[in-house]
Protein backbone atom coordinates (compact mmCIF):
# COMPACT_ATOMS: atom_id res chain seq x y z
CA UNK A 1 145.87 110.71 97.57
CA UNK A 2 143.63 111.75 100.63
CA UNK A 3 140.43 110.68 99.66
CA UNK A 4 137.01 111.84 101.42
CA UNK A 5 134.02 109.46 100.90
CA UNK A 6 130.62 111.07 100.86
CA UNK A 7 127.58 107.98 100.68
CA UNK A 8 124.89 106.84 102.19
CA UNK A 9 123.03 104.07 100.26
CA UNK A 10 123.81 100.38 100.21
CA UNK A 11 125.13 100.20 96.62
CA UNK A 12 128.31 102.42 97.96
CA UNK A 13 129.55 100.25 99.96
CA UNK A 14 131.93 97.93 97.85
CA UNK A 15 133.21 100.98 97.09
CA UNK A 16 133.93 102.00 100.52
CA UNK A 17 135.95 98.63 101.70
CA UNK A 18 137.75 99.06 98.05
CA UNK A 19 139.19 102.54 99.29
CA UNK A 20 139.74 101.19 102.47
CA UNK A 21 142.23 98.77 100.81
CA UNK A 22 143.94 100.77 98.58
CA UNK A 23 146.85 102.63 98.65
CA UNK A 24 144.83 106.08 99.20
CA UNK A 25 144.52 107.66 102.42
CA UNK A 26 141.04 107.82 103.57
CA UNK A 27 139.95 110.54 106.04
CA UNK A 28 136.43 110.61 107.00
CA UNK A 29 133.47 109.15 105.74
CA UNK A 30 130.38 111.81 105.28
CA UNK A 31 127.45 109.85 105.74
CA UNK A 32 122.99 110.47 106.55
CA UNK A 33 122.20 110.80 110.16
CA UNK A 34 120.82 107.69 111.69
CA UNK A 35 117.49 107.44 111.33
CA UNK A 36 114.14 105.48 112.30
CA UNK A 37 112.71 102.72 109.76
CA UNK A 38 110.26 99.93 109.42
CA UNK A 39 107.21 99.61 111.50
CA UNK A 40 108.55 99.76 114.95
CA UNK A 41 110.87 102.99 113.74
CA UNK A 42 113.87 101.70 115.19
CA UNK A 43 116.60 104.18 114.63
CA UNK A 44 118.95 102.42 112.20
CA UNK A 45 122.56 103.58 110.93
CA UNK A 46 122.67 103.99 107.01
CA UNK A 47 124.36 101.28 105.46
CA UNK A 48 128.12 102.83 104.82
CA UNK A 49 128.29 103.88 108.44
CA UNK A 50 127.09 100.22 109.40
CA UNK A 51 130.23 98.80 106.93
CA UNK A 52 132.53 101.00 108.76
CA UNK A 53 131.36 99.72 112.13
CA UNK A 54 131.47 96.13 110.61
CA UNK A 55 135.35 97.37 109.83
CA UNK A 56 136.46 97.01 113.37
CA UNK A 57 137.66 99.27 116.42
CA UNK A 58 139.91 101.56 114.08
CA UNK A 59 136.82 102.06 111.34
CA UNK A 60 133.87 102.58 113.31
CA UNK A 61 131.52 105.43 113.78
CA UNK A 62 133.85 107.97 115.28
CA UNK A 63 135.49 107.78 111.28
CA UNK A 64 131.81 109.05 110.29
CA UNK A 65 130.24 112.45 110.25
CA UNK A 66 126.71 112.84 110.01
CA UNK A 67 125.45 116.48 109.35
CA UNK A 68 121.62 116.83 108.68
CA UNK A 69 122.38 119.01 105.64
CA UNK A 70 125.65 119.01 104.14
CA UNK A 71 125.27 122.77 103.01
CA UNK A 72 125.16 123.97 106.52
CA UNK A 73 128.35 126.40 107.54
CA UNK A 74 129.50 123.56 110.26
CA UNK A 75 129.24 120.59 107.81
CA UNK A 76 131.32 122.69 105.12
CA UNK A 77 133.67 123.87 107.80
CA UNK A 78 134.47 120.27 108.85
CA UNK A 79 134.67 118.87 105.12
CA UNK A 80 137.81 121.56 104.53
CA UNK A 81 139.12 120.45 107.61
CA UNK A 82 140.20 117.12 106.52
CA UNK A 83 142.22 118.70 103.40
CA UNK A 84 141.21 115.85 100.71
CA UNK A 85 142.32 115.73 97.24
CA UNK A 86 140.06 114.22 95.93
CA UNK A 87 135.90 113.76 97.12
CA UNK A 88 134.09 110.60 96.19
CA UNK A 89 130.43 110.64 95.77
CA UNK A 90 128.21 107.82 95.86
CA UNK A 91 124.38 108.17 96.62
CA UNK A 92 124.87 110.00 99.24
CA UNK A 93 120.66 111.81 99.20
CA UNK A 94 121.56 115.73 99.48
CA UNK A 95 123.00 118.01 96.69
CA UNK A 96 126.01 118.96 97.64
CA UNK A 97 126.55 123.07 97.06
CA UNK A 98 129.19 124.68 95.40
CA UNK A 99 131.55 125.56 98.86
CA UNK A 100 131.82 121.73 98.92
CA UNK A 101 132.29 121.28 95.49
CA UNK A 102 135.36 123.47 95.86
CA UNK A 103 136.88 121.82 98.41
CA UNK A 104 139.06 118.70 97.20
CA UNK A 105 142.44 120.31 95.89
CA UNK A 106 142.32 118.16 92.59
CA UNK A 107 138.32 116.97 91.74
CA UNK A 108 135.03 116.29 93.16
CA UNK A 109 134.14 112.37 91.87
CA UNK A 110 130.34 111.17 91.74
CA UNK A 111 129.43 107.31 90.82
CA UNK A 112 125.88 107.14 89.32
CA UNK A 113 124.45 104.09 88.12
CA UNK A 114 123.78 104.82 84.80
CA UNK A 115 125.31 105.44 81.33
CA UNK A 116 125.31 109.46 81.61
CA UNK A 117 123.40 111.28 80.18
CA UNK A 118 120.97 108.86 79.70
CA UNK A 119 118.78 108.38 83.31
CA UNK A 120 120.19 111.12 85.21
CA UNK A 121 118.49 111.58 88.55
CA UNK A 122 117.25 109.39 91.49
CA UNK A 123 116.43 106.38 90.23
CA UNK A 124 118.46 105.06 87.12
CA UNK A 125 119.01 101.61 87.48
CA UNK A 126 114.52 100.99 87.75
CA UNK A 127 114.59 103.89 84.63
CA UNK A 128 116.58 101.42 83.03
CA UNK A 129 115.05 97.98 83.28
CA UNK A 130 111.67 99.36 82.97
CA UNK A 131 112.55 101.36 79.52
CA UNK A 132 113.81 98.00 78.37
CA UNK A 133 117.33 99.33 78.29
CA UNK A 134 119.92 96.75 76.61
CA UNK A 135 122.65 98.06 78.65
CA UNK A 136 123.24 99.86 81.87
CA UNK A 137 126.89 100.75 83.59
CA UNK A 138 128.44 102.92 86.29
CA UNK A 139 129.72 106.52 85.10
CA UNK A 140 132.57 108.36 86.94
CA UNK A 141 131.80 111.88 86.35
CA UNK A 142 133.16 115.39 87.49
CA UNK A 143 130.66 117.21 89.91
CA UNK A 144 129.33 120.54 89.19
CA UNK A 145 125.73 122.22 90.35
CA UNK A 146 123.42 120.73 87.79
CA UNK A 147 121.84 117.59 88.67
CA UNK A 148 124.59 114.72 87.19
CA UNK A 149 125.62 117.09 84.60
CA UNK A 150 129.34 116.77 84.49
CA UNK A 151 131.94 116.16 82.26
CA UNK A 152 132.50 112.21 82.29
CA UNK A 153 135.76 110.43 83.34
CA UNK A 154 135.37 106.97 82.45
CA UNK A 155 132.47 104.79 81.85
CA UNK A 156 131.95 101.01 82.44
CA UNK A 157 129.05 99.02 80.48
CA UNK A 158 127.27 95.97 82.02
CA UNK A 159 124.35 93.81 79.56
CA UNK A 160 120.73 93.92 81.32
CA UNK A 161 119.60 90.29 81.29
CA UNK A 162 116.23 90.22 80.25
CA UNK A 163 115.08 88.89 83.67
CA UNK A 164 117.11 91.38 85.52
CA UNK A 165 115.52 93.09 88.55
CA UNK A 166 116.05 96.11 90.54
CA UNK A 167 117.67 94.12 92.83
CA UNK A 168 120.18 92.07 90.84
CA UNK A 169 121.04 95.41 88.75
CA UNK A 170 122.10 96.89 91.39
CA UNK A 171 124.12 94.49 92.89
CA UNK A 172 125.89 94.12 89.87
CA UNK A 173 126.56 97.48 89.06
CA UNK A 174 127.68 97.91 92.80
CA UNK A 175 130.61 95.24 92.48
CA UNK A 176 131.99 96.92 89.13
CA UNK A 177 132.22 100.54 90.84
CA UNK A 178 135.39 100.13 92.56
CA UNK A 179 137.43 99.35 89.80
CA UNK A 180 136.20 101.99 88.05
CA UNK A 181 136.74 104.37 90.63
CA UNK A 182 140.20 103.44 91.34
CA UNK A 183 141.28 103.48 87.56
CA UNK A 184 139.77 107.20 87.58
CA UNK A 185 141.91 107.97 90.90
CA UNK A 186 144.52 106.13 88.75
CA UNK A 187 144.48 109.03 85.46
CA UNK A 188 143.97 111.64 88.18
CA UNK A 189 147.11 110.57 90.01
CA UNK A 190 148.83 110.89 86.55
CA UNK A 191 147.22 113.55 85.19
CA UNK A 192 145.83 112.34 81.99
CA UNK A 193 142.35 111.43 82.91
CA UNK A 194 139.86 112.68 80.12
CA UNK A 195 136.89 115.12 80.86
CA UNK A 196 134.38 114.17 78.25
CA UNK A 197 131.22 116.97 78.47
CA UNK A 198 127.75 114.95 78.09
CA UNK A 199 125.65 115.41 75.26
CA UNK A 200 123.00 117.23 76.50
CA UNK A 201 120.35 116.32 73.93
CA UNK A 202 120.45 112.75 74.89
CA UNK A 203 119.75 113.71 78.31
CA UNK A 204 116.51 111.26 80.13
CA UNK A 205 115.49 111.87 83.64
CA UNK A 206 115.00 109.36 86.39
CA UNK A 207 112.96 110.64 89.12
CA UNK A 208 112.70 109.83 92.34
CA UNK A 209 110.13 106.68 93.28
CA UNK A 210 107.76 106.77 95.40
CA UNK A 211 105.55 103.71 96.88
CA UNK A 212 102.50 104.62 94.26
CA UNK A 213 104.84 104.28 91.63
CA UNK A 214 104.63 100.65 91.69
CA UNK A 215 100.76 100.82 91.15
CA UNK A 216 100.01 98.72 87.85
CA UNK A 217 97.93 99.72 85.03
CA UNK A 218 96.69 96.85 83.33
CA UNK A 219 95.66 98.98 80.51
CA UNK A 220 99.49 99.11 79.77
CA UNK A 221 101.14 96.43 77.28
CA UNK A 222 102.33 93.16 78.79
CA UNK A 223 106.23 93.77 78.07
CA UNK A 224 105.84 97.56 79.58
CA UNK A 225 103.79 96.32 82.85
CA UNK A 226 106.51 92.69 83.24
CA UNK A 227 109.43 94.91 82.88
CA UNK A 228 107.86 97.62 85.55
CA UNK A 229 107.63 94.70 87.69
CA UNK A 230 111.20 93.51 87.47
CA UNK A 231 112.79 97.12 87.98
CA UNK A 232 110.40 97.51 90.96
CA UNK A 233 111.74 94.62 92.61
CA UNK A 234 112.25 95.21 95.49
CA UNK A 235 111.44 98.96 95.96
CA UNK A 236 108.99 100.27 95.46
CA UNK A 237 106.96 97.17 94.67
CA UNK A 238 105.08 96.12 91.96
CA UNK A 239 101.35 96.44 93.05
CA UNK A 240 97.44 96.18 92.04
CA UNK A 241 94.63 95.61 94.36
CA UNK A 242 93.07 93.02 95.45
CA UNK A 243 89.58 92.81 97.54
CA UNK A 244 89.87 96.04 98.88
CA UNK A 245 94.03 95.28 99.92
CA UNK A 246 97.85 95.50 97.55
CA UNK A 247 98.43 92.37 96.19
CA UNK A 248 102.38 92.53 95.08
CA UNK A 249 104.04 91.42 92.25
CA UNK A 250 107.33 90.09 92.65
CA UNK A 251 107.44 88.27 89.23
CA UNK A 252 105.26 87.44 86.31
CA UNK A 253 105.99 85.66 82.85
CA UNK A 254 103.68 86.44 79.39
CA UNK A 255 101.38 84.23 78.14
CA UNK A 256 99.04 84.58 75.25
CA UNK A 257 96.17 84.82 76.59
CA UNK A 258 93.78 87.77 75.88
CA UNK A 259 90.90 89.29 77.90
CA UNK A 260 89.52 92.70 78.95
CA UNK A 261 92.65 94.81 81.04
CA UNK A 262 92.78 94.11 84.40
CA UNK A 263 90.53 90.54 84.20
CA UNK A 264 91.64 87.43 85.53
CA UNK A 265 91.70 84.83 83.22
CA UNK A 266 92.73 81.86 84.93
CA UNK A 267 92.37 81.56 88.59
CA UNK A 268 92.93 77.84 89.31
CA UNK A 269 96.69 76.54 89.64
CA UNK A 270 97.62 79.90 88.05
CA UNK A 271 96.57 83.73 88.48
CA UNK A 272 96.76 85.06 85.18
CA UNK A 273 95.83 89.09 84.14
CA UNK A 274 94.90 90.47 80.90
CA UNK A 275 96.66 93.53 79.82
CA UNK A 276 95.92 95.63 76.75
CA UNK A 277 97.45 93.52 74.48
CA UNK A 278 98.21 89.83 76.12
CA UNK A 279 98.34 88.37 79.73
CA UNK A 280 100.93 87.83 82.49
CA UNK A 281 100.94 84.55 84.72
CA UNK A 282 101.99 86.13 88.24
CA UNK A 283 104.09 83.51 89.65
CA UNK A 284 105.44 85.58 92.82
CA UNK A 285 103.30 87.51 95.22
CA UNK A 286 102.17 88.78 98.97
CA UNK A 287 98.94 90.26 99.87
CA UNK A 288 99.26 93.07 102.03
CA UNK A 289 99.48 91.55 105.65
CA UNK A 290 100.63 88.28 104.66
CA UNK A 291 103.80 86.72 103.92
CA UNK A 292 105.42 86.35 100.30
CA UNK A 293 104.26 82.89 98.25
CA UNK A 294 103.88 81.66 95.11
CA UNK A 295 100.51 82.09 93.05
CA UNK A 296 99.35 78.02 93.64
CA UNK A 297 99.81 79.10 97.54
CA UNK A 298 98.01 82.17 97.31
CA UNK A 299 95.14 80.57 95.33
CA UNK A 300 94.79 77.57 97.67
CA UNK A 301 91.55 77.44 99.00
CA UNK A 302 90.37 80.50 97.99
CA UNK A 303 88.07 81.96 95.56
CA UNK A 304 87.76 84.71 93.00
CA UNK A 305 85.81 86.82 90.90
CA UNK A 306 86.75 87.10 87.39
């Protein structure tokens, strides 16, 4: 089948190399324009288009297009151009509208990285570990105009360890995508894939993060606030303040100690903080303008206010 890949985000691209080496045809890749990040606002390629570049001569950026919006005439234009029968999506950043939806002769394919309908939106695999979610998984659904709405294809479950982060979540649920993808191109090829609708009154929403999001309140209990900081790892960062500057939390364990939220109970060896219930013992942290260490570095020499 002639497949068209529409992605942006790093989590797609296992995916991408996966359809590279299959026995599908793969036209162009849809991709975000560059654009400028970190301090210094170097304009960077998104992460698929780098993978195609790191593909060779044959899969570099001329395989890529970049439109600003996706529902603009020219972008929708080019898409039916390349004829595909089928149109992968994988967190790609724009809603695609209906005149792309329409396109592929035989379905329009997202991967999200949850088990839909439960954490629909931008940010399902932090929804997830922060809920305290036993399982999470990769769901192969049919695109339509609501916001990951559609019927589901195929589903594949993964166990959330319970000191899973952000990070490792979503590198795991990136190297189990392709397989489910290609089964799904599999029972389309065929012609017996299912199309189960979603349950609508399960439905959860994960919205889109922001940097305050990872703002702590200590008033919270200790599992709610140590799980918050394991999703948040590495975006958008577990954070409280500290003297007037973010102190982030990269990882904590619970102890039983108890104190008044937000006071720091030991601040020796070890910087622990009460919650509303019991404490955590931050073990992993960086004060904003200084480099990552553990707590015993950060507490060297220096002294604090309980």
């Amino acid at each position: 089948m002639r497949i068209v890949f529409i992605g942006t985000g790093e989590i797609g691209v296992p995916t991408l190399r996966a359809l590279q080496k299959s026995e599908h045809e793969l036209g162009r890749v849809v991709t975000q324009p560059d654009k400028p990040v970190g301090r210094e606002q170097k304009i960077t390629a998104p992460p698929i288009k780098k993978a195609l570049i790191a593909g060779g001569p044959n899969a570099g950026p001329a395989q890529t297009l970049q439109p600003a919006r996706i529902k603009d005439r020219e972008a929708i234009d080019q898409i039916r151009a390349l004829a595909p029968d089928v149109i992968v999506v994988m967190a790609y950043g724009q809603i695609l509208p209906r005149a792309v939806l329409e396109i592929p002769k035989i379905a329009c394919l997202n991967l999200h990285a949850s088990l839909l309908p439960r954490w629909r939106g931008a940010a399902p695999i932090q929804a997830a570990i922060a809920a305290g979610d036993r399982e999470a998984g990769m769901t192969v659904m049919y695109m339509d105009e609501g916001l990951d709405t559609g019927d589901i294809l195929l589903q594949r479950k993964i166990d959330i360890s319970p000191s899973e982060t952000g990070a490792t979540l979503h590198d795991r649920l990136a190297q189990i995508a392709p397989e489910a993808l290609l089964e799904s191109l599999r029972l389309l090829a065929a012609g017996n894939a299912p199309r189960i609708p979603q349950d609508q009154a399960l439905a959860t929403y994960a919205p889109k993060l922001n940097r305050e999001a990872g703002r702590l309140n200590w008033n919270e209990s200790v599992e709610a606030i140590e799980r918050k900081i394991r999703a948040y790892n590495p975006w958008p960062g577990a954070f409280t303040e500290f003297s007037g500057r973010n102190l982030k939390i990269f990882a904590a364990s619970i102890v039983d100690l108890r104190g008044k939220p937000g006071e720091i109970l030991r601040k020796d060896r070890e910087l622990v903080v009460a919650t509303s219930d019991r404490a955590l013992s931050l073990t992993d942290v960086q004060l904003e303008g200084k480099r990552r260490m553990s707590a015993a570095e950060f507490l060297r020499g220096r002294t604090l206010s309980s």
